[in-house]
PDB file of N, CA and C in Angstrom:
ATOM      1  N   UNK A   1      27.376 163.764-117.027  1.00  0.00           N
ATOM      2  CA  UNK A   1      27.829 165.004-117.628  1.00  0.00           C
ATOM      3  C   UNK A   1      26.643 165.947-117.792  1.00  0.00           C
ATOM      4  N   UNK A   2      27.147 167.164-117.519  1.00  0.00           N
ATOM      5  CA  UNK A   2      25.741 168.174-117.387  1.00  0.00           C
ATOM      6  C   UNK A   2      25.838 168.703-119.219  1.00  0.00           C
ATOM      7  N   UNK A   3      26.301 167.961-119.831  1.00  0.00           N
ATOM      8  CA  UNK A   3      26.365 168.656-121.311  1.00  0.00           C
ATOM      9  C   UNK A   3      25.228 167.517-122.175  1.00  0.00           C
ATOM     10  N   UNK A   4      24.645 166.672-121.382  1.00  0.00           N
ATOM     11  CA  UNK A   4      23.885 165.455-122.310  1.00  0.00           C
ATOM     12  C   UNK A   4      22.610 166.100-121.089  1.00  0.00           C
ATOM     13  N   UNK A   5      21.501 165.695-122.732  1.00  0.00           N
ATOM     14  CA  UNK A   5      19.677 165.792-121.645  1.00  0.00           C
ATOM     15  C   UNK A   5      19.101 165.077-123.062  1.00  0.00           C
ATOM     16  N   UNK A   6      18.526 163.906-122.005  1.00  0.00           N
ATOM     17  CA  UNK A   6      17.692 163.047-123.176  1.00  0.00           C
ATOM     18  C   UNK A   6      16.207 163.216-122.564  1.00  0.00           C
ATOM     19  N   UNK A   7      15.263 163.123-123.641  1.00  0.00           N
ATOM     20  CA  UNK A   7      14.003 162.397-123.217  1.00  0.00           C
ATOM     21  C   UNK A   7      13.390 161.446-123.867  1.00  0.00           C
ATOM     22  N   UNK A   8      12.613 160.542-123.447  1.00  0.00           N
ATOM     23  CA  UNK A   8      12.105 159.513-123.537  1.00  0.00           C
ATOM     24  C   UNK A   8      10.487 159.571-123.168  1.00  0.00           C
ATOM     25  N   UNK A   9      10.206 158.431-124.074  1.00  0.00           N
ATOM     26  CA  UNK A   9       8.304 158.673-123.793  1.00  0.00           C
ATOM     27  C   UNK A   9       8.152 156.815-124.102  1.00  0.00           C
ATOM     28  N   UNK A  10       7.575 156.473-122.550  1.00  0.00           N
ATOM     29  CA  UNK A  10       7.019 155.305-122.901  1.00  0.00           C
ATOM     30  C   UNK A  10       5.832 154.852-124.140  1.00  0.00           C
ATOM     31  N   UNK A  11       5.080 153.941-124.100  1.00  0.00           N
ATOM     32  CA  UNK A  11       4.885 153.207-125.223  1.00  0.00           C
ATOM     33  C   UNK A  11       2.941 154.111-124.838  1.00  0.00           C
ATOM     34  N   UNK A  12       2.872 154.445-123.930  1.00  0.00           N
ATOM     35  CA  UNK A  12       1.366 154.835-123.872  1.00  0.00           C
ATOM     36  C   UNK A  12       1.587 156.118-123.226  1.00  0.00           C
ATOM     37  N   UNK A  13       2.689 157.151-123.536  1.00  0.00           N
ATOM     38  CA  UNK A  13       2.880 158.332-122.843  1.00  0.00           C
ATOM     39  C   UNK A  13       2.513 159.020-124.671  1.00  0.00           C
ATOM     40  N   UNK A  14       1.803 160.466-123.933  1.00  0.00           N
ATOM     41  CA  UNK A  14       1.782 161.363-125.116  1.00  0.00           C
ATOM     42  C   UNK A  14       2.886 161.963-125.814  1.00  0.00           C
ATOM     43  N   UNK A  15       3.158 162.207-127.113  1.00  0.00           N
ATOM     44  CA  UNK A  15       4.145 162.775-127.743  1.00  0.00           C
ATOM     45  C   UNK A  15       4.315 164.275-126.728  1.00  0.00           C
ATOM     46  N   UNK A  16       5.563 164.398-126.658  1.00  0.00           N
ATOM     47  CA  UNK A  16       6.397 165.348-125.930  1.00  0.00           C
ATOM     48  C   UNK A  16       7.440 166.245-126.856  1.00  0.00           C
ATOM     49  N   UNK A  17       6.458 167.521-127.214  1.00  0.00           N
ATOM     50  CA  UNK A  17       7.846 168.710-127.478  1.00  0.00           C
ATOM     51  C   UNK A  17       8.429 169.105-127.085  1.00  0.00           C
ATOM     52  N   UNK A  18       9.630 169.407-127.257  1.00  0.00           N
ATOM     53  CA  UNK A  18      10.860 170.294-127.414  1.00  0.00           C
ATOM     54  C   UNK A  18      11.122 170.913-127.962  1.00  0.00           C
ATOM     55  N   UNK A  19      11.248 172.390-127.727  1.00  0.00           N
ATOM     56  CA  UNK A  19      11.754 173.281-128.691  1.00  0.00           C
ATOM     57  C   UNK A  19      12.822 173.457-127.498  1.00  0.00           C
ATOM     58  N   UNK A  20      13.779 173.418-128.802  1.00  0.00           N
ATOM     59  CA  UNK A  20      15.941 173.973-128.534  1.00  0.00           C
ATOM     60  C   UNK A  20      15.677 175.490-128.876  1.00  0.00           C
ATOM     61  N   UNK A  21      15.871 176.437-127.864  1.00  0.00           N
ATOM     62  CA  UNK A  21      16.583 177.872-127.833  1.00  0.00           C
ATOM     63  C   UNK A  21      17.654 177.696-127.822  1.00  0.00           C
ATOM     64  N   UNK A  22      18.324 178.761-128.552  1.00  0.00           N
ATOM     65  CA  UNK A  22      17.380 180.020-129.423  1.00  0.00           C
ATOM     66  C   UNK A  22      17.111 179.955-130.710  1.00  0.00           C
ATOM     67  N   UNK A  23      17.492 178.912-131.562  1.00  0.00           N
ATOM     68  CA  UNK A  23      16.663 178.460-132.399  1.00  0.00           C
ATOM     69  C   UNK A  23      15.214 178.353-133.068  1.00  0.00           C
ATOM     70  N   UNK A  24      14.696 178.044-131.598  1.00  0.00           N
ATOM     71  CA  UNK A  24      13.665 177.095-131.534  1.00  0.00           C
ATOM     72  C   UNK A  24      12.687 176.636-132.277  1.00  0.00           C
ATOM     73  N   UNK A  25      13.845 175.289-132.551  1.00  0.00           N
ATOM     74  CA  UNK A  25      13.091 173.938-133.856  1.00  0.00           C
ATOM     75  C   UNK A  25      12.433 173.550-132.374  1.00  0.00           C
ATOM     76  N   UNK A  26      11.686 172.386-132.857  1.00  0.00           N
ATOM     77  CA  UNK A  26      11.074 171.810-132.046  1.00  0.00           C
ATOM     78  C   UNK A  26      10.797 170.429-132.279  1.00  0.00           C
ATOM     79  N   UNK A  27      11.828 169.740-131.613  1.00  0.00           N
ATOM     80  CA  UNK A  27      11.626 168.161-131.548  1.00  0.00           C
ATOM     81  C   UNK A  27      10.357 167.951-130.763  1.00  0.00           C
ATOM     82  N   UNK A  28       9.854 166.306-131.766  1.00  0.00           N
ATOM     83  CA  UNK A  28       8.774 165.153-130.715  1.00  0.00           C
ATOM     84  C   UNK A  28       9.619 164.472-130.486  1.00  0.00           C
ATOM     85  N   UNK A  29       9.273 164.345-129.265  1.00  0.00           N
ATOM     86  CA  UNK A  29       9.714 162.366-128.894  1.00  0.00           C
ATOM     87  C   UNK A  29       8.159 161.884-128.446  1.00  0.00           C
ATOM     88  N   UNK A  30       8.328 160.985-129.457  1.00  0.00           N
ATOM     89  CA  UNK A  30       6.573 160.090-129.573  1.00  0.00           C
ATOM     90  C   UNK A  30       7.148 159.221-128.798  1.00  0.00           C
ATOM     91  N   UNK A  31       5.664 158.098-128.621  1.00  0.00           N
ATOM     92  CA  UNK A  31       5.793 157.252-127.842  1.00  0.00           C
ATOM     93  C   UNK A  31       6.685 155.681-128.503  1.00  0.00           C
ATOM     94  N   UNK A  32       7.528 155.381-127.206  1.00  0.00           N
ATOM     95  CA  UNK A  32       8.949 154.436-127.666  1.00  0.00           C
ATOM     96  C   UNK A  32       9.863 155.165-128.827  1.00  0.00           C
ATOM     97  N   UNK A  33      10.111 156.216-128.206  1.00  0.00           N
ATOM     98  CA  UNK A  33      11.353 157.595-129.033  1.00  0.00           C
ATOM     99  C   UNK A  33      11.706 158.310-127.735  1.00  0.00           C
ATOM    100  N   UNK A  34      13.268 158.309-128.479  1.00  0.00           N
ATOM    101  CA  UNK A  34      13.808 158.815-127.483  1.00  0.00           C
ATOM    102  C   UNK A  34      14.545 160.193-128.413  1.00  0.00           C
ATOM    103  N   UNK A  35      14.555 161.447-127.536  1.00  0.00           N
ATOM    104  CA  UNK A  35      15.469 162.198-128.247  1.00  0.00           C
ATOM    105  C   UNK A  35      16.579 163.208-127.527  1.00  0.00           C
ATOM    106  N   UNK A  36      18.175 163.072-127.680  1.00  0.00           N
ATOM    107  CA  UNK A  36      18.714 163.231-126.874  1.00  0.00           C
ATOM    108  C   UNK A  36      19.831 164.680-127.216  1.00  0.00           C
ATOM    109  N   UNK A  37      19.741 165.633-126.512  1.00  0.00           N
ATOM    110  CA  UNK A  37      20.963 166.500-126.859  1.00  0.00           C
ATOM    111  C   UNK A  37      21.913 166.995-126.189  1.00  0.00           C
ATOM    112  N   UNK A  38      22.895 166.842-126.658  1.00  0.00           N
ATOM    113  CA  UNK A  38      24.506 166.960-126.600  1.00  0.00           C
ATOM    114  C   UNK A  38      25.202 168.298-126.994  1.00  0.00           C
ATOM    115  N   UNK A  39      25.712 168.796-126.341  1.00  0.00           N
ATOM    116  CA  UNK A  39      26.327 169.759-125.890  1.00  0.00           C
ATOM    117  C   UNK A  39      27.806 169.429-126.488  1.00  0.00           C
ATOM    118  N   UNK A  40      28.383 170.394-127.865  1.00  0.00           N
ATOM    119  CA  UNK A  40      29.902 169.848-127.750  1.00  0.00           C
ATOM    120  C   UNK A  40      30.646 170.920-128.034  1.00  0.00           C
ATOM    121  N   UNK A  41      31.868 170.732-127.879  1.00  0.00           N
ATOM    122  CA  UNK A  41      32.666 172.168-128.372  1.00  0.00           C
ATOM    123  C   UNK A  41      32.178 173.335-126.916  1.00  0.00           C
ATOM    124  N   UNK A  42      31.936 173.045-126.068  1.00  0.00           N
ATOM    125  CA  UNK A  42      31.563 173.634-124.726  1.00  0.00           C
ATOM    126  C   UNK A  42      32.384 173.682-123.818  1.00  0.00           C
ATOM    127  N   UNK A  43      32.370 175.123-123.072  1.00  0.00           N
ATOM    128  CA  UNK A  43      33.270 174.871-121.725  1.00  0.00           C
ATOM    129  C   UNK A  43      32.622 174.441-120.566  1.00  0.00           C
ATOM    130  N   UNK A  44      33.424 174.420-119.769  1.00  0.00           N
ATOM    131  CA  UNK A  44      33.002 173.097-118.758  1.00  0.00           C
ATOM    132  C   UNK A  44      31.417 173.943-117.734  1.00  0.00           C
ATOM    133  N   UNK A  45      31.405 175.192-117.900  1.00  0.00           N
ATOM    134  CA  UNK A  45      30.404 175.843-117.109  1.00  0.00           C
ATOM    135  C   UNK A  45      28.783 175.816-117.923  1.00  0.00           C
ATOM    136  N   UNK A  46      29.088 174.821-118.936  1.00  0.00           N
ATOM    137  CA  UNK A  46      27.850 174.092-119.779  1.00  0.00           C
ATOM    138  C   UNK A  46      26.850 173.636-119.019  1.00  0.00           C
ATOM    139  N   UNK A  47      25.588 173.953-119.013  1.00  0.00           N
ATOM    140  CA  UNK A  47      24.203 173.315-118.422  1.00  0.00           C
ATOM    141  C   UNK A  47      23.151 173.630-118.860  1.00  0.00           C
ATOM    142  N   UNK A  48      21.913 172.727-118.921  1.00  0.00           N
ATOM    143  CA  UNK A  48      21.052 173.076-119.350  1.00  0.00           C
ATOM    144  C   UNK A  48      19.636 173.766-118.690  1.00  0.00           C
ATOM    145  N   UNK A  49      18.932 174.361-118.754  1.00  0.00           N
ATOM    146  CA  UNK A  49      17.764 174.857-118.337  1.00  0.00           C
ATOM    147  C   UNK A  49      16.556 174.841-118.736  1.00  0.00           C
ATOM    148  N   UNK A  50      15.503 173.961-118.252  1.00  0.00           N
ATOM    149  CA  UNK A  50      14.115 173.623-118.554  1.00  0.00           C
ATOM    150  C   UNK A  50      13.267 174.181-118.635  1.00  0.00           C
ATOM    151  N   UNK A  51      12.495 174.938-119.355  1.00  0.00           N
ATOM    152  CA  UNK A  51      10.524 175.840-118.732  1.00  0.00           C
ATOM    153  C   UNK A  51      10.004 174.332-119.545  1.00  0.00           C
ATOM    154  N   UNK A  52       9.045 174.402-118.537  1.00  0.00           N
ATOM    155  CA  UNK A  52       7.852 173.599-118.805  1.00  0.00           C
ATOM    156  C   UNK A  52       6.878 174.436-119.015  1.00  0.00           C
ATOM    157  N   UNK A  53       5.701 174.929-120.107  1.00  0.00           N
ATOM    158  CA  UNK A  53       4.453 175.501-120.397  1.00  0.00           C
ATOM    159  C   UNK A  53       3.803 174.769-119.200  1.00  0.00           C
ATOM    160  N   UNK A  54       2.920 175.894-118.782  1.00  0.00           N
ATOM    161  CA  UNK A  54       1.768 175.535-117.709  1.00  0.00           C
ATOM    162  C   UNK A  54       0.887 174.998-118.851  1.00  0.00           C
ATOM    163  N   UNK A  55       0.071 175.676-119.981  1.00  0.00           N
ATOM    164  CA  UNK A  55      -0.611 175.436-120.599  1.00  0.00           C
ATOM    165  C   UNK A  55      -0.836 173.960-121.661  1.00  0.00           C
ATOM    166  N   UNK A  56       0.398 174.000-122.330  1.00  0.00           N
ATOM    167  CA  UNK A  56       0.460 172.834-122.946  1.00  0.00           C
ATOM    168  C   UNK A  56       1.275 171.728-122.867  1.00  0.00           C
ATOM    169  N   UNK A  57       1.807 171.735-121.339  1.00  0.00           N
ATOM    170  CA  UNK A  57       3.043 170.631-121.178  1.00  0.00           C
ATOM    171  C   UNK A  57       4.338 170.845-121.980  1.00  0.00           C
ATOM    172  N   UNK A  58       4.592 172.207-122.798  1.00  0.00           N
ATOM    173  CA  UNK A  58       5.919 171.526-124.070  1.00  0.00           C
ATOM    174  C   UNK A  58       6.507 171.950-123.269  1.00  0.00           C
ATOM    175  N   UNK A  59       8.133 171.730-123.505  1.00  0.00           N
ATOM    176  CA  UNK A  59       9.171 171.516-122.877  1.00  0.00           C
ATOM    177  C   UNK A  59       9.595 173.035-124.116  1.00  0.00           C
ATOM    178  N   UNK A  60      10.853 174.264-123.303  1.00  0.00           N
ATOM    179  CA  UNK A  60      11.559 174.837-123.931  1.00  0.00           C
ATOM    180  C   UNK A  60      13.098 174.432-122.781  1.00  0.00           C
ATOM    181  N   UNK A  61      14.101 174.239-124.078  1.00  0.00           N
ATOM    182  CA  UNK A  61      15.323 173.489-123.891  1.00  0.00           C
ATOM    183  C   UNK A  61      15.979 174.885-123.990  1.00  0.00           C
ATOM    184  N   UNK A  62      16.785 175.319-122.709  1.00  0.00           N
ATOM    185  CA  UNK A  62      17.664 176.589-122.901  1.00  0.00           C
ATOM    186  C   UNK A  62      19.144 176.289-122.780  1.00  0.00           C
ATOM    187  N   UNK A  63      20.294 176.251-123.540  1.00  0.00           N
ATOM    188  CA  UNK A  63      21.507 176.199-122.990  1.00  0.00           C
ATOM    189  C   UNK A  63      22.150 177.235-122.497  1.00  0.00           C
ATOM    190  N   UNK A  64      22.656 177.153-121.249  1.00  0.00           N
ATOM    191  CA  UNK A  64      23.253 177.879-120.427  1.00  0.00           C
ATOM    192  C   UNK A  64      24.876 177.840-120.380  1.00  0.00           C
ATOM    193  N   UNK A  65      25.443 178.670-120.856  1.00  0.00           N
ATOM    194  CA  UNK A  65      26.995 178.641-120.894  1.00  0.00           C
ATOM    195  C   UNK A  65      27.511 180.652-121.018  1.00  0.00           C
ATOM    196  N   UNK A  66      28.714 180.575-120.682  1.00  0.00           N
ATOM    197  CA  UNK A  66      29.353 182.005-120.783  1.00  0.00           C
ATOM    198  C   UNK A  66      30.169 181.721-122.006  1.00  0.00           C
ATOM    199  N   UNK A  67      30.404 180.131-122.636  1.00  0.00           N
ATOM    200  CA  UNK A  67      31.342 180.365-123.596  1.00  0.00           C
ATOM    201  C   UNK A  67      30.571 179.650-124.853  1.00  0.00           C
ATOM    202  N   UNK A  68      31.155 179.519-125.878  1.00  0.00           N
ATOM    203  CA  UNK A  68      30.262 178.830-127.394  1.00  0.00           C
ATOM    204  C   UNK A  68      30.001 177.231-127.235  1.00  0.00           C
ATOM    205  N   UNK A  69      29.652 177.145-127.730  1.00  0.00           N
ATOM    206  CA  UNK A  69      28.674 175.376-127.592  1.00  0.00           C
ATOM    207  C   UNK A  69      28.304 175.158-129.245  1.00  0.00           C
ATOM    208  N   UNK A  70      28.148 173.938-129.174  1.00  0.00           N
ATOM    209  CA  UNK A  70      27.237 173.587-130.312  1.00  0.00           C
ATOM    210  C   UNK A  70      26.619 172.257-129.867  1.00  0.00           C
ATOM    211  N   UNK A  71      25.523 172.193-130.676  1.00  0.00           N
ATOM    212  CA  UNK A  71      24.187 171.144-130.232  1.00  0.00           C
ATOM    213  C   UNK A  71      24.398 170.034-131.583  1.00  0.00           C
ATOM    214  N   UNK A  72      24.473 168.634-130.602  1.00  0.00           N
ATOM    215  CA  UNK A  72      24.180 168.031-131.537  1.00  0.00           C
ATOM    216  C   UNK A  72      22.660 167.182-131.123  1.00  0.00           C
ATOM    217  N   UNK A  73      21.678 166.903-131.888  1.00  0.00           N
ATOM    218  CA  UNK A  73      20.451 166.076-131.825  1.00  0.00           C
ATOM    219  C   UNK A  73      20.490 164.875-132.025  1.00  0.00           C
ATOM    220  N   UNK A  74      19.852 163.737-131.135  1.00  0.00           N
ATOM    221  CA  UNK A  74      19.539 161.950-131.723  1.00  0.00           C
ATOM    222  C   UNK A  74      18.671 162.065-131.555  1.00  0.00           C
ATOM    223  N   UNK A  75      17.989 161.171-132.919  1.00  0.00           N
ATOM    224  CA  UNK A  75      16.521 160.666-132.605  1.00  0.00           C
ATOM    225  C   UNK A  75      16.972 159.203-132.444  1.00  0.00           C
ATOM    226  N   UNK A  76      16.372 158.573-131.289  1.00  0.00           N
ATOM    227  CA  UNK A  76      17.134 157.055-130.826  1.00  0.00           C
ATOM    228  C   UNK A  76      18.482 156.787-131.456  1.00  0.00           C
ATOM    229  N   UNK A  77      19.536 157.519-130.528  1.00  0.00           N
ATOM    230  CA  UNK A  77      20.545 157.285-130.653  1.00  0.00           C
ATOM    231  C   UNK A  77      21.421 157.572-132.669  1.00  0.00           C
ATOM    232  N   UNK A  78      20.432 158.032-133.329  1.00  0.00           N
ATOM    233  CA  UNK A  78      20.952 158.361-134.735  1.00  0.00           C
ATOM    234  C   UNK A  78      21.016 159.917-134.536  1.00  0.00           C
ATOM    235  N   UNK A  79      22.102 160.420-135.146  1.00  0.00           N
ATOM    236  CA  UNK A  79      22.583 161.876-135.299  1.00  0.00           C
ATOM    237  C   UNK A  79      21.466 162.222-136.101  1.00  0.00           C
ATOM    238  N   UNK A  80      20.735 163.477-135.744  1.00  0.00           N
ATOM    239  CA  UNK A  80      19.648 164.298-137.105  1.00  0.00           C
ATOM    240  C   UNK A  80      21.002 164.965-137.374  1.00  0.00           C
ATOM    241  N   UNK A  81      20.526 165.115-139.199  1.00  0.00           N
ATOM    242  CA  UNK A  81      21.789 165.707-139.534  1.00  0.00           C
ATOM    243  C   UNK A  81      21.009 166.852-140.340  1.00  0.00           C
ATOM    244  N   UNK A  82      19.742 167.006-140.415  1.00  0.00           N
ATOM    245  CA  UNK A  82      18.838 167.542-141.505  1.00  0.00           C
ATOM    246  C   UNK A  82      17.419 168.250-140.174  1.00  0.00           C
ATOM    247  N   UNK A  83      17.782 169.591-139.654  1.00  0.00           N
ATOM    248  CA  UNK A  83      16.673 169.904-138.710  1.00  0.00           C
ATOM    249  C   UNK A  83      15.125 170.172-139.349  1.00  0.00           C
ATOM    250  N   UNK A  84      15.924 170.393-141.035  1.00  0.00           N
ATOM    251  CA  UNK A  84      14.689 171.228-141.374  1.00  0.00           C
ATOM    252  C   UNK A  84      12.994 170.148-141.508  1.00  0.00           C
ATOM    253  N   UNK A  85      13.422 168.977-141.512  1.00  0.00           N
ATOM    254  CA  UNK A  85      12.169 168.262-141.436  1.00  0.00           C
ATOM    255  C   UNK A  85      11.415 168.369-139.902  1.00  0.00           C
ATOM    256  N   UNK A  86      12.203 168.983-138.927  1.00  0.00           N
ATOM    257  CA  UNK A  86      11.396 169.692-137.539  1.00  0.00           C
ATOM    258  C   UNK A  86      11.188 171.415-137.585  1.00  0.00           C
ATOM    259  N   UNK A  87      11.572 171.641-138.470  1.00  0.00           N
ATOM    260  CA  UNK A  87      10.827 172.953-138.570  1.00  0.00           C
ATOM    261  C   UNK A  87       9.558 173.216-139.035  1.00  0.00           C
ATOM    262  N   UNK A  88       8.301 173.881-138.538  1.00  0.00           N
ATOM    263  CA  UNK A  88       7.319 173.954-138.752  1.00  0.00           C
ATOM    264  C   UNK A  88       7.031 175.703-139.817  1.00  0.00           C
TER     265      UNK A  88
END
């Protein structure tokens, strides 16, 4: 399904940000963390879109749709239900 994008960071890979537009909180997934987001309440022309920073490797997470969506976040498979502890 093009409405799920997880990432994952092995056990000796560097912590990896994410910041979710247009929001943009900004998840880690440290190493052996996985963090995955879900797309719900979306029509089917739902997808997501990646920039990678040249500079610092972070990841910006764009959702792409013509109709409303909502995001849900896992940190290993547990719902965040509370973003504000990723807000900086």
């Amino acid at each position: 399904m093009s409405n799920i994008i997880e990432f994952f960071c092995y056990q000796n890979d560097s912590p990896l940000e994410i910041q979710l537009e247009p929001e943009a909180v900004i998840f880690i997934a440290s190493p052996e963390n996985a963090i995955k987001f879900v797309a719900i309440n979306c029509q089917d022309d739902f997808k997501w879109s990646i920039r990678i920073g040249s500079e610092d490797g972070g990841l910006q997470l764009f959702p792409q749709t013509l109709g409303d969506y909502d995001i849900e976040v896992y940190e290993n498979n547990e719902l965040i239900t509370d973003f504000y502890k990723y807000m900086k």
